[in-house]
Protein backbone atom coordinates (compact mmCIF):
# COMPACT_ATOMS: atom_id res chain seq x y z
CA UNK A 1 -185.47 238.58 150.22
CA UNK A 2 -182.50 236.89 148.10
CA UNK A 3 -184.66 237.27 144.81
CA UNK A 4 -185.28 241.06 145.59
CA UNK A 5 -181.39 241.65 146.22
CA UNK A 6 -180.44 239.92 143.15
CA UNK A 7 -182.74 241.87 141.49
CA UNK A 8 -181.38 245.63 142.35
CA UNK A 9 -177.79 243.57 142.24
CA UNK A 10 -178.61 242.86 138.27
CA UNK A 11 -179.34 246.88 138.30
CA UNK A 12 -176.75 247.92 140.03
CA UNK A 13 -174.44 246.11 137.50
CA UNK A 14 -176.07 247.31 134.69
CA UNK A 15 -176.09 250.95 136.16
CA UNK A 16 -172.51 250.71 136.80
CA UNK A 17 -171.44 249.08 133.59
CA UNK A 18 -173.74 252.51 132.05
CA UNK A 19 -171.34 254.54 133.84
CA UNK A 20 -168.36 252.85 133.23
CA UNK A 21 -168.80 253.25 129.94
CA UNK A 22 -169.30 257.08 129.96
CA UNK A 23 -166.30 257.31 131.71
CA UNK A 24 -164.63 255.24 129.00
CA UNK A 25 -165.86 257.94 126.58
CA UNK A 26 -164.98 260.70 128.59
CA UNK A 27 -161.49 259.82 129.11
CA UNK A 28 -161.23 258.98 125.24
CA UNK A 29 -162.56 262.49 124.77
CA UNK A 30 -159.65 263.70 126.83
CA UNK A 31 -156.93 261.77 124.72
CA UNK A 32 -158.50 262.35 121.78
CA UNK A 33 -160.85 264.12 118.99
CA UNK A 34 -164.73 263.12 119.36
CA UNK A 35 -163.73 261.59 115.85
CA UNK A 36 -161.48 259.04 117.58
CA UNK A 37 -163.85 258.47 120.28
CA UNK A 38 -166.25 257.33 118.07
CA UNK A 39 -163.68 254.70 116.03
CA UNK A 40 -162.53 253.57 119.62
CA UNK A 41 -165.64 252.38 120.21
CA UNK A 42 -166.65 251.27 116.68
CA UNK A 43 -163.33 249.05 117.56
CA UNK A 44 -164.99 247.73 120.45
CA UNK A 45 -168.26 247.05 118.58
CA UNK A 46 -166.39 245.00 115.98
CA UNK A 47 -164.00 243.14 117.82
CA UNK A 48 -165.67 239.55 118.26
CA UNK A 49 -163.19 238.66 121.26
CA UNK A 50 -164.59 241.92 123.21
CA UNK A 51 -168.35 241.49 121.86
CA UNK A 52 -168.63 237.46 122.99
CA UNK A 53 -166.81 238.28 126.61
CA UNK A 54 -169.14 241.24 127.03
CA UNK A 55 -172.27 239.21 126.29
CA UNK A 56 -170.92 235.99 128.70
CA UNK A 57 -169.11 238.73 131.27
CA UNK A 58 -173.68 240.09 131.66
CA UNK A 59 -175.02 236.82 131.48
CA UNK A 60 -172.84 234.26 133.01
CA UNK A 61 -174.05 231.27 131.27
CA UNK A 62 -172.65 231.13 128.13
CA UNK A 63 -170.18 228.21 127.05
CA UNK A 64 -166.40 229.66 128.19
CA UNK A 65 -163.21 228.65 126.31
CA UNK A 66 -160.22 228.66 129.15
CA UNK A 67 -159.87 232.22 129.89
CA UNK A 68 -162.52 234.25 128.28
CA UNK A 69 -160.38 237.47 127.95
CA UNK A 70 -158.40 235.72 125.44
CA UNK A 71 -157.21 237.53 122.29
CA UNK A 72 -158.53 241.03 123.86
CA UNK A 73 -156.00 243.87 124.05
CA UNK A 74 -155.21 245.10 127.68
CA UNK A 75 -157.18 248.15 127.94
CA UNK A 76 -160.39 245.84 126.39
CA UNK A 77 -159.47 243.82 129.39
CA UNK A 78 -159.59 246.30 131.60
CA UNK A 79 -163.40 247.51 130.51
CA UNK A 80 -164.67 244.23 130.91
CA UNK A 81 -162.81 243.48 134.31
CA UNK A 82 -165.71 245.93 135.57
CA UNK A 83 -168.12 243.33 135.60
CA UNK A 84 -169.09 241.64 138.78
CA UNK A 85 -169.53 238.61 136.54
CA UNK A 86 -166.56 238.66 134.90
CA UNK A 87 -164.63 239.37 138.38
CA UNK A 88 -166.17 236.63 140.33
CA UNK A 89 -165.35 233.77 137.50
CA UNK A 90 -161.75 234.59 137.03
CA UNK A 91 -160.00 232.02 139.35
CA UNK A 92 -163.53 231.00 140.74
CA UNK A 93 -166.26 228.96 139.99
CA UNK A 94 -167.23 227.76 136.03
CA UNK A 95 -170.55 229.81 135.21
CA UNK A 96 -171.25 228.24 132.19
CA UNK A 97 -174.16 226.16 133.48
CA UNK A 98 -172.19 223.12 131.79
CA UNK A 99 -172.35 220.20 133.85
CA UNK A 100 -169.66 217.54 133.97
CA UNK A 101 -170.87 213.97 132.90
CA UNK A 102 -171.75 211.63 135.77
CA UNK A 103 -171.00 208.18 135.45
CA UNK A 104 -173.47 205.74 136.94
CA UNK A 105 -173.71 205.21 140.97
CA UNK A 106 -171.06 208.15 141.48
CA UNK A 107 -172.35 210.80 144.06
CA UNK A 108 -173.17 214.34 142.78
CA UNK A 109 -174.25 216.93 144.98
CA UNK A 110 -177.70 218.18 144.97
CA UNK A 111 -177.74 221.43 144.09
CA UNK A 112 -176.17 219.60 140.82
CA UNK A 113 -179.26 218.22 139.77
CA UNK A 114 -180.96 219.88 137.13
CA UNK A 115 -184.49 220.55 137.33
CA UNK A 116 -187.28 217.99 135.39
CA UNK A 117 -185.89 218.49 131.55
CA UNK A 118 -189.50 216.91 130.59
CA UNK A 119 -191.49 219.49 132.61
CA UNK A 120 -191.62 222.81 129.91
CA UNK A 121 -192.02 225.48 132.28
CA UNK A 122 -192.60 227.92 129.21
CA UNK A 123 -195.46 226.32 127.54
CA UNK A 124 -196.34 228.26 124.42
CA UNK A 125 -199.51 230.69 124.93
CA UNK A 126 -203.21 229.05 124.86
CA UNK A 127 -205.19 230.34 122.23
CA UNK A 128 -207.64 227.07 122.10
CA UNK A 129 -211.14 226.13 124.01
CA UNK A 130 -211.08 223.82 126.17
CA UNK A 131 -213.30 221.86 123.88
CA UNK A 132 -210.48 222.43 120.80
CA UNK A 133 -207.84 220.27 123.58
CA UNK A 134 -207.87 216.48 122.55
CA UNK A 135 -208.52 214.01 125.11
CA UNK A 136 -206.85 210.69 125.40
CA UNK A 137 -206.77 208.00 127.73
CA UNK A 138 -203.43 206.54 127.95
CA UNK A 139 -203.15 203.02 128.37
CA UNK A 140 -200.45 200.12 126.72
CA UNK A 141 -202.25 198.04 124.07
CA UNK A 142 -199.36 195.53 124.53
CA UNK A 143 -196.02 195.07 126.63
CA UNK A 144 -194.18 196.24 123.63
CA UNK A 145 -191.61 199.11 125.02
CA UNK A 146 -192.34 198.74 128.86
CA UNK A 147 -191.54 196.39 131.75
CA UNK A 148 -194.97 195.11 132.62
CA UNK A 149 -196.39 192.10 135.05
CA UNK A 150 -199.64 192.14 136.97
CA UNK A 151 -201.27 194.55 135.25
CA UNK A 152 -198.62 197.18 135.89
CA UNK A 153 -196.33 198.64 133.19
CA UNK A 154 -193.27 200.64 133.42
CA UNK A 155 -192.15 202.94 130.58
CA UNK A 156 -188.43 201.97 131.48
CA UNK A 157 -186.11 204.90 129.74
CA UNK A 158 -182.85 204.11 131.58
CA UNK A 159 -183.26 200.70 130.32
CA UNK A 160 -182.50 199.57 134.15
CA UNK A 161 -183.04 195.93 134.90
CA UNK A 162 -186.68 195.47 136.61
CA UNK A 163 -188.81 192.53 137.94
CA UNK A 164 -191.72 193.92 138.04
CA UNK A 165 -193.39 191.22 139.77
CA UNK A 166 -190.82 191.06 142.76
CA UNK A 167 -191.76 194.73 143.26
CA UNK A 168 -195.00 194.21 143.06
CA UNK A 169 -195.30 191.33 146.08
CA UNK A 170 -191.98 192.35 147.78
CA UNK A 171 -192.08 193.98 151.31
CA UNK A 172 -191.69 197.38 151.90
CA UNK A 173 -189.47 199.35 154.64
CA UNK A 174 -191.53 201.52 155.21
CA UNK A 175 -193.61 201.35 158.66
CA UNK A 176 -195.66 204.52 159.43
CA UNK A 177 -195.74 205.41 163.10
CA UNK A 178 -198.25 205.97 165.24
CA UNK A 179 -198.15 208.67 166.78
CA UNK A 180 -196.69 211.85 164.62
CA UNK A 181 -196.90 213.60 160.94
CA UNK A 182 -197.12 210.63 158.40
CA UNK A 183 -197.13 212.11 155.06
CA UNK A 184 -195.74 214.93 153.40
CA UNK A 185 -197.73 216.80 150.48
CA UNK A 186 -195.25 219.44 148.95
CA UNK A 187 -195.13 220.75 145.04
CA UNK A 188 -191.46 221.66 143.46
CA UNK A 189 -193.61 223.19 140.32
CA UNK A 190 -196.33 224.49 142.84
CA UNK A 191 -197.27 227.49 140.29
CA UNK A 192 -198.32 224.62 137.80
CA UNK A 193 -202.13 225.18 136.69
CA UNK A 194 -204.69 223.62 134.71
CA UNK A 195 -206.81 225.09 131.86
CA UNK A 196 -209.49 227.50 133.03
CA UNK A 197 -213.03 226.25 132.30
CA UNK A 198 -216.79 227.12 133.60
CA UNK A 199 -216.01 228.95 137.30
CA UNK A 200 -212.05 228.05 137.28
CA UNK A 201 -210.66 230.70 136.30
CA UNK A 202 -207.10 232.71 137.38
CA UNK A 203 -205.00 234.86 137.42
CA UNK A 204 -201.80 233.91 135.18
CA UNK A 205 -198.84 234.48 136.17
CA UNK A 206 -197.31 232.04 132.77
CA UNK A 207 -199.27 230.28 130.87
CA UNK A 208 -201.34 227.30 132.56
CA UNK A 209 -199.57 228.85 135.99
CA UNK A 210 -200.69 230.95 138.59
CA UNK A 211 -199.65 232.26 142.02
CA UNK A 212 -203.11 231.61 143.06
CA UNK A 213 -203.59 228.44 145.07
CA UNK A 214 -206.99 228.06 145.10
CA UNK A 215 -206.17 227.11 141.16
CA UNK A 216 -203.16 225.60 140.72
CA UNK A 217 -201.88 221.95 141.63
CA UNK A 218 -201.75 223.36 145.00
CA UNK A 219 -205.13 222.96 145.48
CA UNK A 220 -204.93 219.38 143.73
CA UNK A 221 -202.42 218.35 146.75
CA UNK A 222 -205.05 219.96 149.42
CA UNK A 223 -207.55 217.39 148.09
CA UNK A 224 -204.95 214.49 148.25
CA UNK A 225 -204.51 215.34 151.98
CA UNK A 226 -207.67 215.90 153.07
CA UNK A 227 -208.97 213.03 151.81
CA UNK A 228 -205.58 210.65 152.85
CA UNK A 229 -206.61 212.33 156.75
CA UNK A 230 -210.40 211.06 155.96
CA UNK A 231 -208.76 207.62 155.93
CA UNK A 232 -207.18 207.96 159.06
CA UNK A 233 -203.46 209.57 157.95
CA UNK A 234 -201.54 212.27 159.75
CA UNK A 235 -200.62 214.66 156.80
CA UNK A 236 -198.81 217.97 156.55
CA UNK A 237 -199.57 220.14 153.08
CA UNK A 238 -196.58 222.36 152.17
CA UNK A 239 -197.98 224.83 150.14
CA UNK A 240 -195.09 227.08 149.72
CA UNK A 241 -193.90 227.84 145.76
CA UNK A 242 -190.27 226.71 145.11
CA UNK A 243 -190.58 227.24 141.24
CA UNK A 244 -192.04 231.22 141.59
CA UNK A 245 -190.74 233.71 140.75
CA UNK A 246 -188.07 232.04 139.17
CA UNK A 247 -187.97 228.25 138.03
CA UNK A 248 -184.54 227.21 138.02
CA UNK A 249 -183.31 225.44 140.92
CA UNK A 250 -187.06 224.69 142.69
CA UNK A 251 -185.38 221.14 143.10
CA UNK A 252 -183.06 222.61 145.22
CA UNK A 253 -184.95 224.80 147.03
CA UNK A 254 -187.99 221.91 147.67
CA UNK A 255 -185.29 219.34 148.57
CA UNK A 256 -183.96 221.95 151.18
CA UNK A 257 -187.66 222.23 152.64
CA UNK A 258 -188.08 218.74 152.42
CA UNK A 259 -185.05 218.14 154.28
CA UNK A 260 -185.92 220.69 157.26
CA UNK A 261 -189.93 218.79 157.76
CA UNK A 262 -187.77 215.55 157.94
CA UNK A 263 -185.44 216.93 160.39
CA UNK A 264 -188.21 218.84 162.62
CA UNK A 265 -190.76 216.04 162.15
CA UNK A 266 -188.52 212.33 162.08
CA UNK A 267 -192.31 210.48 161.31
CA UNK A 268 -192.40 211.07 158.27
CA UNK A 269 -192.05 208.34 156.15
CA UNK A 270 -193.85 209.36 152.72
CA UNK A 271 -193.45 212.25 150.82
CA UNK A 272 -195.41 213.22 147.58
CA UNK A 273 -194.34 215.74 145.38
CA UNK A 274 -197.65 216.65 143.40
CA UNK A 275 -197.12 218.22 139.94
CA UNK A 276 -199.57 218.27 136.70
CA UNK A 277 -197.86 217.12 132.98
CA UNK A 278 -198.15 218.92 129.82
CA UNK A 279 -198.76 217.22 126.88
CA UNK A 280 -198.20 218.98 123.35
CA UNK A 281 -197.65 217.38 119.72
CA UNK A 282 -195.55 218.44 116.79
CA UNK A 283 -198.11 220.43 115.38
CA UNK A 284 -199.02 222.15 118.98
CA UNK A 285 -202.06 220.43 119.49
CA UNK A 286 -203.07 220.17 123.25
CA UNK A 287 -204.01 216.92 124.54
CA UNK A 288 -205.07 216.10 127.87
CA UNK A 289 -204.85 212.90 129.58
CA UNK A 290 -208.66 211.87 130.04
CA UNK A 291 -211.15 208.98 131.48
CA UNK A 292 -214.52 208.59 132.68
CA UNK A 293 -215.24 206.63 136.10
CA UNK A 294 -218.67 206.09 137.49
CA UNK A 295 -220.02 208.41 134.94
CA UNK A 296 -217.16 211.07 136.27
CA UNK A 297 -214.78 212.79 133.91
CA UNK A 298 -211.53 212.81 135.68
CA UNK A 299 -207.67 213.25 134.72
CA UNK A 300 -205.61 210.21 134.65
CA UNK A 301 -202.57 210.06 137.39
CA UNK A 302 -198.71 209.33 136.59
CA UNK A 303 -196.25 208.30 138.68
CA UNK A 304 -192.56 209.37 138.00
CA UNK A 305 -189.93 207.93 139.53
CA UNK A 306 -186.36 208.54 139.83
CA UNK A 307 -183.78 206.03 139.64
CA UNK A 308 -179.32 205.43 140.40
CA UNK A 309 -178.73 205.39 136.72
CA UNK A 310 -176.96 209.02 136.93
CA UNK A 311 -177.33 209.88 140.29
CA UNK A 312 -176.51 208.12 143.59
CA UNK A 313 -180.04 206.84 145.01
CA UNK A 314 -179.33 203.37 146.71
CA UNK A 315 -183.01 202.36 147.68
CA UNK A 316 -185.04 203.60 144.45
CA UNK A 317 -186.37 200.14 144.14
CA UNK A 318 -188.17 200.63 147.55
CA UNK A 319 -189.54 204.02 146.12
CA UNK A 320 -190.28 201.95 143.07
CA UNK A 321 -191.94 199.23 144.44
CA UNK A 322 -194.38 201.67 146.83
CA UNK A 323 -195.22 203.18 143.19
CA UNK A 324 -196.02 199.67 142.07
CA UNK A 325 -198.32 198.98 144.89
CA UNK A 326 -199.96 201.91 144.16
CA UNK A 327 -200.52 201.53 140.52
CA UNK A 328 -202.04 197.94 141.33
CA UNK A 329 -204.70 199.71 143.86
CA UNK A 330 -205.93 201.88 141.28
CA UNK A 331 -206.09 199.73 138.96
CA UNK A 332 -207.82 197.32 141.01
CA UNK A 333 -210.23 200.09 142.16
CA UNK A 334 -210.36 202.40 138.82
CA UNK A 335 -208.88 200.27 135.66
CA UNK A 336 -208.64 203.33 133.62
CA UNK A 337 -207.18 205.97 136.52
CA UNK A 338 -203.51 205.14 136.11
CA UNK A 339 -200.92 205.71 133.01
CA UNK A 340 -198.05 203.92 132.72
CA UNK A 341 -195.43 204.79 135.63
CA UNK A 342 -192.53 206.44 133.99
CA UNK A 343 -188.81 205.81 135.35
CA UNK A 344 -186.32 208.24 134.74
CA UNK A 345 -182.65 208.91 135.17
CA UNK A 346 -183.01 211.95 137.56
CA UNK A 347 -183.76 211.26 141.81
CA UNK A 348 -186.08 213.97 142.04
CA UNK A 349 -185.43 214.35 145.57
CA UNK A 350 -186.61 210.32 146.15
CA UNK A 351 -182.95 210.10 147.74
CA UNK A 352 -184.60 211.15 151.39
CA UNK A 353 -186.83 208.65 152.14
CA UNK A 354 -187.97 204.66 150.91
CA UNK A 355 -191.83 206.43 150.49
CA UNK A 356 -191.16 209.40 148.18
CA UNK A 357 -193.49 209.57 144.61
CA UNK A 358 -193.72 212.34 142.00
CA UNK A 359 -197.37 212.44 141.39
CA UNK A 360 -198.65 213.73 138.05
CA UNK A 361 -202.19 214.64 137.85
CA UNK A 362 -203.13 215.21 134.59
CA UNK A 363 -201.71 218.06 132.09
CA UNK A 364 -202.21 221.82 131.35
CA UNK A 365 -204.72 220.56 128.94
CA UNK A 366 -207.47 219.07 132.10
CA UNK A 367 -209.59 221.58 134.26
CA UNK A 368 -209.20 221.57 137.22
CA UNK A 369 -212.01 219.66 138.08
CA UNK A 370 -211.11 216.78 135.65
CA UNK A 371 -207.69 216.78 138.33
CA UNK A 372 -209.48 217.06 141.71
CA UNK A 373 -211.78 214.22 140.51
CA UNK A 374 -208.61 212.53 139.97
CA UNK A 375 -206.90 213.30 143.05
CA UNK A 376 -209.71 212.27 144.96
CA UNK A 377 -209.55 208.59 143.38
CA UNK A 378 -205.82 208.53 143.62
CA UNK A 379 -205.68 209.17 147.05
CA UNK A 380 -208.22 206.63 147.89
CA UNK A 381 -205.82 203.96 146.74
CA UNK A 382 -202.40 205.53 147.83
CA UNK A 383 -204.21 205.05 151.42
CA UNK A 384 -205.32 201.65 150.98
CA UNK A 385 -201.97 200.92 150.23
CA UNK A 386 -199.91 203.35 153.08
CA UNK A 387 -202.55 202.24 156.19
CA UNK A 388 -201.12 198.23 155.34
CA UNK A 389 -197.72 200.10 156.62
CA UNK A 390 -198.97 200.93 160.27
C-alpha cells in the first residue's frame, strides 16, 4: 500500500509542480508582454543556482551544499519552495543519501545500513546461451590472500584478526530447542533468478529476476527447507519479496520481518538468508560458479558473512564460526561444493541471532537446476552440523 501511495504522491508532485508553473506564466503574462514571459523563464533556464535546486528539490538525493536555495533571487525561491521535497528538507532531515562515516564498534541504526554494494541489482541485459556463460569452479590454489586452516579459507576483506582453527573446534551458543520453529529460510533479494535453460523458463521482471517463485532463489530456499525438515528440523520458509518492486532498503524491510518471526516464534535460533551471486568480468563475460558431484552438475555455495568492522555486531565470531562448521561438512561430504567464505564489513542482519548465514547459491550465470542440485547438497551438511545443536 506505501509503494502505491508514493507512487500517485510522485504524481501528484509532478502534477502540481505542472501547474505551478502555468501559474508562474500566467501571472508573468499579467505583469508583462508574452516577450518578457518568455526571457523570465529563459532566466530561469539559465540560472545554474535555480537549475541544480530544481533537479535536487524532484529528486532528493543529490549531494546538498548548506542551504540549497543559495545564490537564488527571492521570487526563484519562492517557485521552488513548491516542492514537497524541497519543503520537507528545509530544517529537516539531510536527503542527500550521504552517509556519515562510522568508526569501528560505534552503533548505527539499521535502517542506516546500506544494502549489499557487491550484489548489482541491475545486471546488464543477457544476450548469451547458456552454453556462451563460462563455468568455473572456484577453489584457493594456495593460502595466499585468505585466512585458511583445516581445509577452510576465508577471503578476509576487513583484514579482521581470525583463528581460523579456534572457530573451527570452538563451541557454539547455539542450542536448538525441542519443541518449536528451528530455522528460518527468508531471501532479502528474493526476486533474484537464475539463467533460463531447457523447461526453466520466466517471466522477467529485470534481468536474471522474476516475481515468479517457482523460478527464482525462492524456490532454491524451498529446497533447503524441505530437505533440512527431511532431517528432522522444524523450518519456517518466508517467501515474501523485500527487494520488489523496489530494491533499496530490502535490508530494512527483511530485518523488520526477521525481527517480528523472532518475536512471535522465540525458537528460533538460525536464520538463513538465501541469495544467488552474479559474476561478470571486465569484458562482460558471464561466468558461473560450477562443479560436478557424483556425476551431477551443480552450483557451488558461498557463505557471506558480516562482521563489527563498521557496524556494531558483538557475536559475529559465533555467526562465523557456525559458517566454519559448515564449510568443513561440505567439504568433508562434497570437496568441490563450497567457495571460499567471504567476510565483509556490512552485518547483513547477522546482528539478531549467534545462527544467522547469507547463503549464496551460485550466480545469474547457473540454471536453476545447477542451484537446486546445490541446495540440496548444502543443506545436507548445514543439518549435519545444526542437529549436533539439539
Amino acid at each position: 500500500m506505501r509503494r502505491g501511495q508514493g507512487r500517485w504522491s510522485k504524481m501528484l508532485r509532478r502534477g502540481t509542480a505542472l501547474f505551478l508553473t502555468t501559474v508562474t506564466v500566467w501571472v508573468l503574462s499579467l505583469t508583462a508582454d508574452m516577450g518578457a514571459a518568455a526571457q523570465t523563464i529563459q532566466t530561469l533556464a539559465e540560472s545554474p543556482a535555480f537549475v541544480s535546486a530544481a533537479l535536487r528539490a524532484e529528486l532528493g538525493n543529490l549531494p546538498l551544499e548548506d542551504d540549497p536555495m543559495n545564490g537564488l533571487e527571492g521570487w526563484q525561491r519562492l517557485i521552488l519552495r513548491q516542492s514537497p521535497a524541497l519543503m520537507a528538507f528545509e530544517g529537516g532531515p539531510d536527503l542527500s543519501g550521504e552517509q556519515p562515516e562510522q568508526e569501528p564498534g560505534t552503533t548505527q541504526a539499521p535502517s542506516m545500513e546500506p544494502d549489499d554494494p557487491e550484489d548489482p541489482h541491475q545486471l546488464p541485459e543477457v544476450t548469451t546461451a547458456p552454453e556462451d556463460i563460462v563455468g568455473k569452479t572456484l577453489l584457493p590454489v594456495s593460502a595466499d590472500g585468505y585466512d585458511a586452516a583445516q581445509g577452510v579459507y576465508i577471503e578476509n576483506r576487513p583484514g579482521l584478526p581470525l583463528d581460523v582453527a579456534a572457530l573451527a573446534s570452538a563451541q557454539l551458543e547455539l542450542t536448538l530447542p525441542e519443541e518449536g520453529p528451528q530455522v528460518l529460510i527468508m531471501h532479502t533479494h528474493g526476486s533474484e533468478a537464475y539463467t533460463p535453460d531447457g523447461e526453466d523458463v520466466y517471466t522477467p521482471s529485470g534481468e536474471c529476476r522474476t516475481t515468479d517463485k517457482t523460478h527464482s532463489v525462492v524456490r532454491v530456499g524451498e529446497e533447503i527447507a524441505q530437505v533440512l525438515t527431511e532431517m528432522g528440523l522444524s523450518v519456517i520458509h518466508d517467501t515474501e519479496l523485500y527487494d520488489y518492486p523496489e530494491y533499496n532498503g530490502s535490508y530494512d524491510r527483511s530485518l523488520a520481518a526477521v525481527e517480528t518471526y523472532l518475536e512471535r516464534y522465540p525458537t528460533i535460533k538460525v536464520v538463513m538468508d538465501v541469495h544467488r551471486d552474479a559474476l561478470i568480468g571486465e569484458d562482460g563475460t558471464i561466468y558461473k560458479p560450477i562443479t560436478t558431484i557424483n556425476g551431477e552438475k551443480c552450483a557451488q555455495v558461498m557463505l557471506v558473512m558480516g562482521s563489527d568492522a563498521k557496524y556494531t555486531h558483538p557475536e559475529w565470531q559465533q555467526n562465523l564460526s557456525l559458517a566454519v562448521k559448515i564449510q568443513k561438512e561440505m567439504n568433508t561430504l562434497w570437496p568441490t561444493l563450497a567457495r571460499p567464505i567471504g567476510l565483509r564489513e556490512n552485518r547483513y542482519n547477522q546482528q539478531l541471532t549467534t545462527g544467522s548465514l547469507l547463503v549464496e547459491v551460485g550466480s545469474h550465470g547457473n540454471t536453476l537446476q545447477e542451484a537446486l542440485a546445490a541446495a540440496r547438497m548444502f543443506a545436507r551438511a548445514a543439518g549435519a552440523v545444526l542437529l549436533e545443536q539439539e
